[in-house]
N, C-alpha and C. Protein backbone atom coordinates (compact mmCIF):
# COMPACT_ATOMS: atom_id res chain seq x y z
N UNK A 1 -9.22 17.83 15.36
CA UNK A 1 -7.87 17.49 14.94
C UNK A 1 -7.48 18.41 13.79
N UNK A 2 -5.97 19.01 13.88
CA UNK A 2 -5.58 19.89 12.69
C UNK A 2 -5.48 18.92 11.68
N UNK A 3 -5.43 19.08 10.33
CA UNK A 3 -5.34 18.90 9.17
C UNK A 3 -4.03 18.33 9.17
N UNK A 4 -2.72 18.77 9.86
CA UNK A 4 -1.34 18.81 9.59
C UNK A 4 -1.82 17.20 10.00
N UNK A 5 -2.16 17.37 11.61
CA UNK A 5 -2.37 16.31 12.54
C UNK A 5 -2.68 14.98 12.01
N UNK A 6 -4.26 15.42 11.11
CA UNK A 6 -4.53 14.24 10.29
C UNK A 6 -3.85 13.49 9.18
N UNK A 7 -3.01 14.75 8.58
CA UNK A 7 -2.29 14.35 7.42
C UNK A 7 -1.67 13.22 8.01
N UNK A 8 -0.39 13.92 8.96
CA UNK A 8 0.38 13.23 9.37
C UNK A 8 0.47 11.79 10.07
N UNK A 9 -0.94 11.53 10.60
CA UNK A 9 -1.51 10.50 11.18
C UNK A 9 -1.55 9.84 10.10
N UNK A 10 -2.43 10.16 9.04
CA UNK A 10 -2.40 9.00 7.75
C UNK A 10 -0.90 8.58 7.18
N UNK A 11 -0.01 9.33 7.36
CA UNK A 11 0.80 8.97 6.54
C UNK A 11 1.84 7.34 7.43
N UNK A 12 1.59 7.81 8.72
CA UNK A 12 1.98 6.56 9.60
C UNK A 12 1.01 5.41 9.45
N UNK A 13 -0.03 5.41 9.78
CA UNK A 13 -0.81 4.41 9.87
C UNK A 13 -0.63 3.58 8.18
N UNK A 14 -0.45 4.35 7.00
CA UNK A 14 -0.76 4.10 5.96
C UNK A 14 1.35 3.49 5.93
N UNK A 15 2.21 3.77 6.29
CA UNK A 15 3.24 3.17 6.41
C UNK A 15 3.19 1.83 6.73
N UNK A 16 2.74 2.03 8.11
CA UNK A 16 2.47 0.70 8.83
C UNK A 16 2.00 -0.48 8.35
N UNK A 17 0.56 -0.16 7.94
CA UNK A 17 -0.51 -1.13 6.94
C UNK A 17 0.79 -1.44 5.85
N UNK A 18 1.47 -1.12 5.16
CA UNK A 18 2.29 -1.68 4.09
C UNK A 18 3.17 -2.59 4.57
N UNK A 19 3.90 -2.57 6.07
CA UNK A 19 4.20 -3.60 5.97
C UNK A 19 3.45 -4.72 7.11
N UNK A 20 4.70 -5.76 8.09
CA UNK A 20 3.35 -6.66 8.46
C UNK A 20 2.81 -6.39 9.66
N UNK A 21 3.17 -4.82 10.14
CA UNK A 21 2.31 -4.51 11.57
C UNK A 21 1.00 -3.69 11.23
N UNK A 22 0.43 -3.98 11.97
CA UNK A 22 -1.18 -3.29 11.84
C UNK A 22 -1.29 -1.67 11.50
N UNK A 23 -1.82 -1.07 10.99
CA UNK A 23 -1.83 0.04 10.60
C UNK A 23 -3.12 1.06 10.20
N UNK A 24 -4.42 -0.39 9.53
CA UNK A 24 -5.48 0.62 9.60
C UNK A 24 -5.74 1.40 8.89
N UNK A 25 -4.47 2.04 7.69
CA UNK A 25 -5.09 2.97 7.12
C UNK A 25 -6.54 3.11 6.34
N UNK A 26 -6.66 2.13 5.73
CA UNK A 26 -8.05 2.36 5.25
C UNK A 26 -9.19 2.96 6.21
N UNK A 27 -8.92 2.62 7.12
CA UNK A 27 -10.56 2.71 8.21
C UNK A 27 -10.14 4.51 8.87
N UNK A 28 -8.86 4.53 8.62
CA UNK A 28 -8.59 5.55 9.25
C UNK A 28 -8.86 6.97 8.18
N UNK A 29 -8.41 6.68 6.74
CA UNK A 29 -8.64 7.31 5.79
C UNK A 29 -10.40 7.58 5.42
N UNK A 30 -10.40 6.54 5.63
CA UNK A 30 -12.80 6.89 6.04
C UNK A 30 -13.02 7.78 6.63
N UNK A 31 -12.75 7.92 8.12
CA UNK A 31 -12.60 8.53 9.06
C UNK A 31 -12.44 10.08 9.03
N UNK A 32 -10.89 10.03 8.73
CA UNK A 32 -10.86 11.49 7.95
C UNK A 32 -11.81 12.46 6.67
N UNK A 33 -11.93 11.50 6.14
CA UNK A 33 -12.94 11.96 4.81
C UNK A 33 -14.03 12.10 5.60
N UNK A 34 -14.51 11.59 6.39
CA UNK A 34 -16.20 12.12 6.91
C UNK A 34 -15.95 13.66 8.00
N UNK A 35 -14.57 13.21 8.70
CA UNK A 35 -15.09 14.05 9.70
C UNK A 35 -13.60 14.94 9.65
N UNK A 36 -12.89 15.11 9.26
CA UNK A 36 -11.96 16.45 9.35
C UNK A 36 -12.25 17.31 8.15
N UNK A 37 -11.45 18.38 8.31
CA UNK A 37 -11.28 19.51 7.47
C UNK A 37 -10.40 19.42 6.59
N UNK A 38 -9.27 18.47 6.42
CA UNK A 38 -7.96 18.39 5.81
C UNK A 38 -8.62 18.18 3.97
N UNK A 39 -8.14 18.47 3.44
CA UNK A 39 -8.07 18.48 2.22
C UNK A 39 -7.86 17.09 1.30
N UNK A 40 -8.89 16.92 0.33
CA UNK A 40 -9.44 15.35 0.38
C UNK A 40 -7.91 15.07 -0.71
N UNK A 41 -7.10 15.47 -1.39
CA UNK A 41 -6.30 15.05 -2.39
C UNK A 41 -4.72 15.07 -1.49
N UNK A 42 -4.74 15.97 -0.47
CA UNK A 42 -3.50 15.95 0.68
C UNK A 42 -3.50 14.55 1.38
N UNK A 43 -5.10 14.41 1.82
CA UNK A 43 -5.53 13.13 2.35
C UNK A 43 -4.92 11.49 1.77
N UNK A 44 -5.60 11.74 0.01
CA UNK A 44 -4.89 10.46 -0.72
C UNK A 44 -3.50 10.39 -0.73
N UNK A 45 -2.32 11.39 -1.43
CA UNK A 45 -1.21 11.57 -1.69
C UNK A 45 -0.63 11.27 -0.40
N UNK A 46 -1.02 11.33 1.04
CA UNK A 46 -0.26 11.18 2.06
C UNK A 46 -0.70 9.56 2.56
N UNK A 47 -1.72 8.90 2.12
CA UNK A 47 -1.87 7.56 2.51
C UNK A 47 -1.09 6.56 1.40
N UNK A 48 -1.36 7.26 -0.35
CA UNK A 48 -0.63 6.96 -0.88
C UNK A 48 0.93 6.68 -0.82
N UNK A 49 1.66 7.74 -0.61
CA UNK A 49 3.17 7.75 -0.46
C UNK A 49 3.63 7.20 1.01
N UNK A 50 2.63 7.07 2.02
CA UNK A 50 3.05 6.88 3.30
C UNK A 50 2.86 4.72 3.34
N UNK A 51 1.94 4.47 2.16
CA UNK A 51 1.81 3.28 1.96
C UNK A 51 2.89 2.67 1.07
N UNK A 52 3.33 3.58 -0.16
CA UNK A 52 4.21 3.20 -0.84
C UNK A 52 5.64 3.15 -0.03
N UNK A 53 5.94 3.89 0.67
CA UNK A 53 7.19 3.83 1.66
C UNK A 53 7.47 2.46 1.62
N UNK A 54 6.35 2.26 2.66
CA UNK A 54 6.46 1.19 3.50
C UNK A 54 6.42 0.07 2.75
N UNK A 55 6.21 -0.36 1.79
CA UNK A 55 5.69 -1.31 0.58
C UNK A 55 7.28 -1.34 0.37
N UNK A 56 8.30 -0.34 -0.45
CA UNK A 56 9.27 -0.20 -0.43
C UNK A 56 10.28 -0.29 0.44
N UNK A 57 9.93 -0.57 1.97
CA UNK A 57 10.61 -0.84 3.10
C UNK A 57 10.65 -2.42 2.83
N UNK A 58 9.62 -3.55 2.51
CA UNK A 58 9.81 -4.38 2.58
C UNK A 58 10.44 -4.82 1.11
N UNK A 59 10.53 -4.14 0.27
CA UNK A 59 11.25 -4.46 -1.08
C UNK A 59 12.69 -4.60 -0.68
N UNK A 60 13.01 -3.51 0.04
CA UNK A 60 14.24 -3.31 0.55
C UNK A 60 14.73 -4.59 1.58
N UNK A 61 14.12 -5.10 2.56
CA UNK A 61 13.84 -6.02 3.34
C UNK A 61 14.31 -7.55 2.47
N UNK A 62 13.45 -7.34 1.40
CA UNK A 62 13.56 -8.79 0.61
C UNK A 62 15.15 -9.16 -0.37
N UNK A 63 15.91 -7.87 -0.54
CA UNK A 63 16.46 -7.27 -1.22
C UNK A 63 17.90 -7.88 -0.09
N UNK A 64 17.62 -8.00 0.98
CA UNK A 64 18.41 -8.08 2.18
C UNK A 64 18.75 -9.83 2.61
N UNK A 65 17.58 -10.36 1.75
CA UNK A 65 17.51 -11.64 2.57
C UNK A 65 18.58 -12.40 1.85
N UNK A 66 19.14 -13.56 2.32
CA UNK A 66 20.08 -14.88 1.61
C UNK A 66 18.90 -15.55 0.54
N UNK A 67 19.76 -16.18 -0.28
CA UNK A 67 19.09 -16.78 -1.18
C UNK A 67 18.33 -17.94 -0.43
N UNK A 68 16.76 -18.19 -0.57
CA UNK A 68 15.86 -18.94 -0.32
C UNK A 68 15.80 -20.40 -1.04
N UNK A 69 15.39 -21.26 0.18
CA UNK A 69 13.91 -22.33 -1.22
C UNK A 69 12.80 -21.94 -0.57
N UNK A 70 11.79 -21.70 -1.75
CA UNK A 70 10.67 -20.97 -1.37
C UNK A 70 9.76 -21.88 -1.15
N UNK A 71 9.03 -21.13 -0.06
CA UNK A 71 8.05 -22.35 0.96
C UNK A 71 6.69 -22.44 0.36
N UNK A 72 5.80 -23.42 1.18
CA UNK A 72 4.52 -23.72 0.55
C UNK A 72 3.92 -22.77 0.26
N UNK A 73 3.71 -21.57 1.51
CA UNK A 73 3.12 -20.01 1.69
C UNK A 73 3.22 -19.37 0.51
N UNK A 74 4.36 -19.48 0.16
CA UNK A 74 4.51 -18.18 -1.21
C UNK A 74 4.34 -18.84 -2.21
N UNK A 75 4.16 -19.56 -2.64
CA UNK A 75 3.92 -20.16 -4.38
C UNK A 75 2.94 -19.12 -4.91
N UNK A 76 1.56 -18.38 -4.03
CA UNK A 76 1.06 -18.00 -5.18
C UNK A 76 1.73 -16.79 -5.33
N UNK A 77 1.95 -16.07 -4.67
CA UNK A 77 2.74 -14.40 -4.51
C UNK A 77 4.35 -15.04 -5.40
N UNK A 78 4.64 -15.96 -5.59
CA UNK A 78 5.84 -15.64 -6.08
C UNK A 78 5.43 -15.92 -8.03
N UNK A 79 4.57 -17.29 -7.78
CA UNK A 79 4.08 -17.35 -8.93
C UNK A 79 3.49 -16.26 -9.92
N UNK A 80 3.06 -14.60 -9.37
CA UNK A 80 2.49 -13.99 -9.80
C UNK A 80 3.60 -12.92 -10.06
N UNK A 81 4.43 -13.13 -9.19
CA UNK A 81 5.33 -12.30 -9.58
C UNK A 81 6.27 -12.61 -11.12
N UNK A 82 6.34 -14.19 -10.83
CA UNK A 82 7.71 -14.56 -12.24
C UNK A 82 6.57 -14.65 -13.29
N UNK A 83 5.04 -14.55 -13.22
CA UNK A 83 3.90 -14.97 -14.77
C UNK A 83 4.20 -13.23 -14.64
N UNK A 84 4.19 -12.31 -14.22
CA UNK A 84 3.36 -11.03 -14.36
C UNK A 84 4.84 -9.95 -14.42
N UNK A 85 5.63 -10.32 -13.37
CA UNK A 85 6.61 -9.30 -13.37
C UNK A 85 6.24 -8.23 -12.43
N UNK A 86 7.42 -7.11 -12.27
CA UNK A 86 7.18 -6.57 -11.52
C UNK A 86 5.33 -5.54 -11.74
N UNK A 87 4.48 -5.78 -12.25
CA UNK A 87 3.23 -5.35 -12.95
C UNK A 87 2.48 -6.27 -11.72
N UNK A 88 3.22 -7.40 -11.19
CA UNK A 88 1.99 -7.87 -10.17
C UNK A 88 1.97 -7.24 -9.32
N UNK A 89 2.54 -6.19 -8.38
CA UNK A 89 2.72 -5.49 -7.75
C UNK A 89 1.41 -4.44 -7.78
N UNK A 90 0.67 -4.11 -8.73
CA UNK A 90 -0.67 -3.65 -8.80
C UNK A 90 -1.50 -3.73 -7.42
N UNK A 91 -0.56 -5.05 -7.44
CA UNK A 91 -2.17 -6.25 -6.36
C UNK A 91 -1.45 -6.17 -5.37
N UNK A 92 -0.30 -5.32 -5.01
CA UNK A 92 0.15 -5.41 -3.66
C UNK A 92 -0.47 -4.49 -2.08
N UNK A 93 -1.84 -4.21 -2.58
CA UNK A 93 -2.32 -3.75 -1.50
C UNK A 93 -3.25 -4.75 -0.49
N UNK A 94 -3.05 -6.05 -1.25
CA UNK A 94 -4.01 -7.22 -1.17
C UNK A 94 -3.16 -7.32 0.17
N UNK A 95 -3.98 -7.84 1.37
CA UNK A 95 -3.82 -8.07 2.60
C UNK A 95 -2.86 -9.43 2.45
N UNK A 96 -1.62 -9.98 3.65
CA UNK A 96 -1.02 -10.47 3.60
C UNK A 96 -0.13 -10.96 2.42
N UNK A 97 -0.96 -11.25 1.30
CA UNK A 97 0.25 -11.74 -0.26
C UNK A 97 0.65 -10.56 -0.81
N UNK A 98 0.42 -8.98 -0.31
CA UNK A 98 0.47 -8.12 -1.19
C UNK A 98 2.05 -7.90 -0.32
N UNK A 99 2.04 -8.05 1.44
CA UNK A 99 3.25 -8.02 1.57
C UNK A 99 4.57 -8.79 1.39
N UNK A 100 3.59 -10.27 1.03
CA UNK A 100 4.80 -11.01 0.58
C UNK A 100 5.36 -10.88 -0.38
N UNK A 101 4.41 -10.56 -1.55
CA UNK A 101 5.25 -9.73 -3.28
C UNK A 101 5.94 -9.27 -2.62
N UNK A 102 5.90 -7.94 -1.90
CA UNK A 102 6.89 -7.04 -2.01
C UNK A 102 8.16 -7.58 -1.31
N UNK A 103 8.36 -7.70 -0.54
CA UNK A 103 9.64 -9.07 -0.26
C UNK A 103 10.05 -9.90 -1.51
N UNK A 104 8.99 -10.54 -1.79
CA UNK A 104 9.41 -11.80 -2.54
C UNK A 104 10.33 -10.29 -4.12
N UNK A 105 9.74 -9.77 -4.49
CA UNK A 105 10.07 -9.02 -5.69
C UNK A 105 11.25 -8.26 -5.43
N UNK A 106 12.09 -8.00 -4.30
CA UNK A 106 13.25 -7.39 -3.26
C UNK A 106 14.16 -8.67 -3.78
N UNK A 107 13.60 -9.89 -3.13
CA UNK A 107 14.56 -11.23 -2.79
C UNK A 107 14.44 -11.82 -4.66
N UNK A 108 13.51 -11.14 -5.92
CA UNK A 108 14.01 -11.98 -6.91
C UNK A 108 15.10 -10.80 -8.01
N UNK A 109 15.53 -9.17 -7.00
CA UNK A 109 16.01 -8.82 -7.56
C UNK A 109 15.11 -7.68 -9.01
N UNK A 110 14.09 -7.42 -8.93
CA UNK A 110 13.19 -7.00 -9.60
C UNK A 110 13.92 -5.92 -9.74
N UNK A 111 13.65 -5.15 -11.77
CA UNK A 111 14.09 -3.85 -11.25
C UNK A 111 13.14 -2.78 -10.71
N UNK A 112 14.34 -2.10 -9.94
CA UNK A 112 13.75 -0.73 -8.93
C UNK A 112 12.95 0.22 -9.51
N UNK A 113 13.38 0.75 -10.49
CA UNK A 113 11.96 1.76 -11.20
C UNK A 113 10.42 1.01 -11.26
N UNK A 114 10.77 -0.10 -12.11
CA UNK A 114 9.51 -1.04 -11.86
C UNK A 114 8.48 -1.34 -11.08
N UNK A 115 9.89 -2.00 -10.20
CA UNK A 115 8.52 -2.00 -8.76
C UNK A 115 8.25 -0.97 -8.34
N UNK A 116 8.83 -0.17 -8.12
CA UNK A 116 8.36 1.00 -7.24
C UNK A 116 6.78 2.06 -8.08
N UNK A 117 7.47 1.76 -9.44
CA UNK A 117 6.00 2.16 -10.18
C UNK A 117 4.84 1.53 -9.97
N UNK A 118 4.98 0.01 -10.14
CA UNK A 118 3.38 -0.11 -9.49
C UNK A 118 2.95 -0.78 -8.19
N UNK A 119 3.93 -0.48 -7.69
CA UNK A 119 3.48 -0.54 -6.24
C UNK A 119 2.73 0.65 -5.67
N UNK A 120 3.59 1.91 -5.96
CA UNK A 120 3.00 3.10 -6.01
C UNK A 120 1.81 3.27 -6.66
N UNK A 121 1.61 2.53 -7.76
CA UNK A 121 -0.02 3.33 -8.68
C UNK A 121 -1.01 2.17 -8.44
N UNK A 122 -0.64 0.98 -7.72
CA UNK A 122 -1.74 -0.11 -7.39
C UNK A 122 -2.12 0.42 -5.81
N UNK A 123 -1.19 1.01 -4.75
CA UNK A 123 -1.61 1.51 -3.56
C UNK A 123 -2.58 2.85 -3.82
N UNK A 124 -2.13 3.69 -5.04
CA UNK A 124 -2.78 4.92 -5.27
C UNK A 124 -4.47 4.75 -5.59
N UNK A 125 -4.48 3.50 -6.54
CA UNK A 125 -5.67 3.46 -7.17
C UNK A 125 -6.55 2.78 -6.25
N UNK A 126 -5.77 2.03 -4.88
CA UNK A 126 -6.54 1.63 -3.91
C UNK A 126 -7.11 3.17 -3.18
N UNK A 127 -6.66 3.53 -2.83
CA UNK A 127 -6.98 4.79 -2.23
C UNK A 127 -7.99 5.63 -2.88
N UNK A 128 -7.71 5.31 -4.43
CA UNK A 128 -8.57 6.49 -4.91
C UNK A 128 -9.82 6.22 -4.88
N UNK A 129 -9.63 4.78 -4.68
CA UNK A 129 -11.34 4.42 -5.20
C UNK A 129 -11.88 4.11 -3.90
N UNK A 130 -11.50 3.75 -2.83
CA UNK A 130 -12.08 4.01 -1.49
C UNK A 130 -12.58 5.10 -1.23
N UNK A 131 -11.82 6.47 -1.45
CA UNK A 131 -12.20 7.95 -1.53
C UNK A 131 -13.36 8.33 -2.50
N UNK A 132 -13.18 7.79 -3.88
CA UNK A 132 -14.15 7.61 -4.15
C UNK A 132 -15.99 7.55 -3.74
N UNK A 133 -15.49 6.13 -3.19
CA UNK A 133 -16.67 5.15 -2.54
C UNK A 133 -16.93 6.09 -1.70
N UNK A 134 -16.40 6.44 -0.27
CA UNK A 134 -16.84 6.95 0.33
C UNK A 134 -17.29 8.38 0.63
N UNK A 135 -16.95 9.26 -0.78
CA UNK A 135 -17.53 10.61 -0.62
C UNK A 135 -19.17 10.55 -1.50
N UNK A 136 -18.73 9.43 -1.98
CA UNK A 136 -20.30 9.40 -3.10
C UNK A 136 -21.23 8.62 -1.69
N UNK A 137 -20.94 7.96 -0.81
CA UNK A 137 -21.42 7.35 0.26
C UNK A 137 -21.90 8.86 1.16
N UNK A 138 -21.21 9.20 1.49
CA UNK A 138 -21.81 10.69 1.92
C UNK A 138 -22.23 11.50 1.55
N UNK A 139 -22.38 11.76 -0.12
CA UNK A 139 -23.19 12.44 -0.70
C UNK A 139 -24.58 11.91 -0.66
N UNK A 140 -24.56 10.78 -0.93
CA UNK A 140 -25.94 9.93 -0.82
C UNK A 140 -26.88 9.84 0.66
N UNK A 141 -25.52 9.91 1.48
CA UNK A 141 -26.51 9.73 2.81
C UNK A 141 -27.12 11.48 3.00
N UNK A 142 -26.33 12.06 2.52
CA UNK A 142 -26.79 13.68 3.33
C UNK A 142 -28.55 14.34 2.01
């Protein structure tokens, strides 16, 4: 697979995973790191921003909805949002509540620089440290 190929592959899959259709990037970002040629910091920056999109697709999404009463489901994702602010967003790579923040933080009106800052540097630092993990994982095995 070209490099472009892989890039470009991560940057969908890593879209996807942000919001609530399947996407994979993590397993797919492993993947690449063991076995292509693509360039390991092209690799993060494109799972990164291709995750933040999509994170921001559903901000936008929430941003869209009528005013709610909020259901049993979200108390803790919303609760973390009004104790923490848009700063809970860190934790929005967390499987299912990480996509409800981002909705829920759309639908309470959050500001936009905000979220988008750490949505962006809580998806980044997910990434980094998987990349991390797994090149010190292959250093060790070889």
């Amino acid at each position: 697979m070209s490099s472009t190929l892989a890039i470009a592959s991560l940057f969908g899959s890593s879209f996807l995973s942000a919001t609530l259709l399947p996407g994979n990037s993590e397993i797919l970002l492993v993947t690449l790191l063991t076995a292509s040629s693509a360039p390991v910091m092209m690799l993060v920056l494109s799972a990164t921003i291709g995750n933040t999109l999509g994170g921001l697709t559903n901000v936008v999404i929430g941003r869209l909805l009528p005013e709610l009463k909020p259901q049993r489901g979200m108390s803790t994702a919303l609760g973390w949002l009004q104790r923490f602010g848009p700063a809970a967003l860190l934790l929005s790579w967390l499987p299912v509540v990480g996509d409800l923040m981002c909705v829920l933080a759309g639908w309470l009106r959050m500001p936009w620089g905000l979220v988008a800052f750490f949505l962006c540097l809580g998806k980044a630092l997910r990434y980094i440290v998987l990349t991390v993990i797994t090149l010190q994982g292959i250093a060790w095995w070889q």
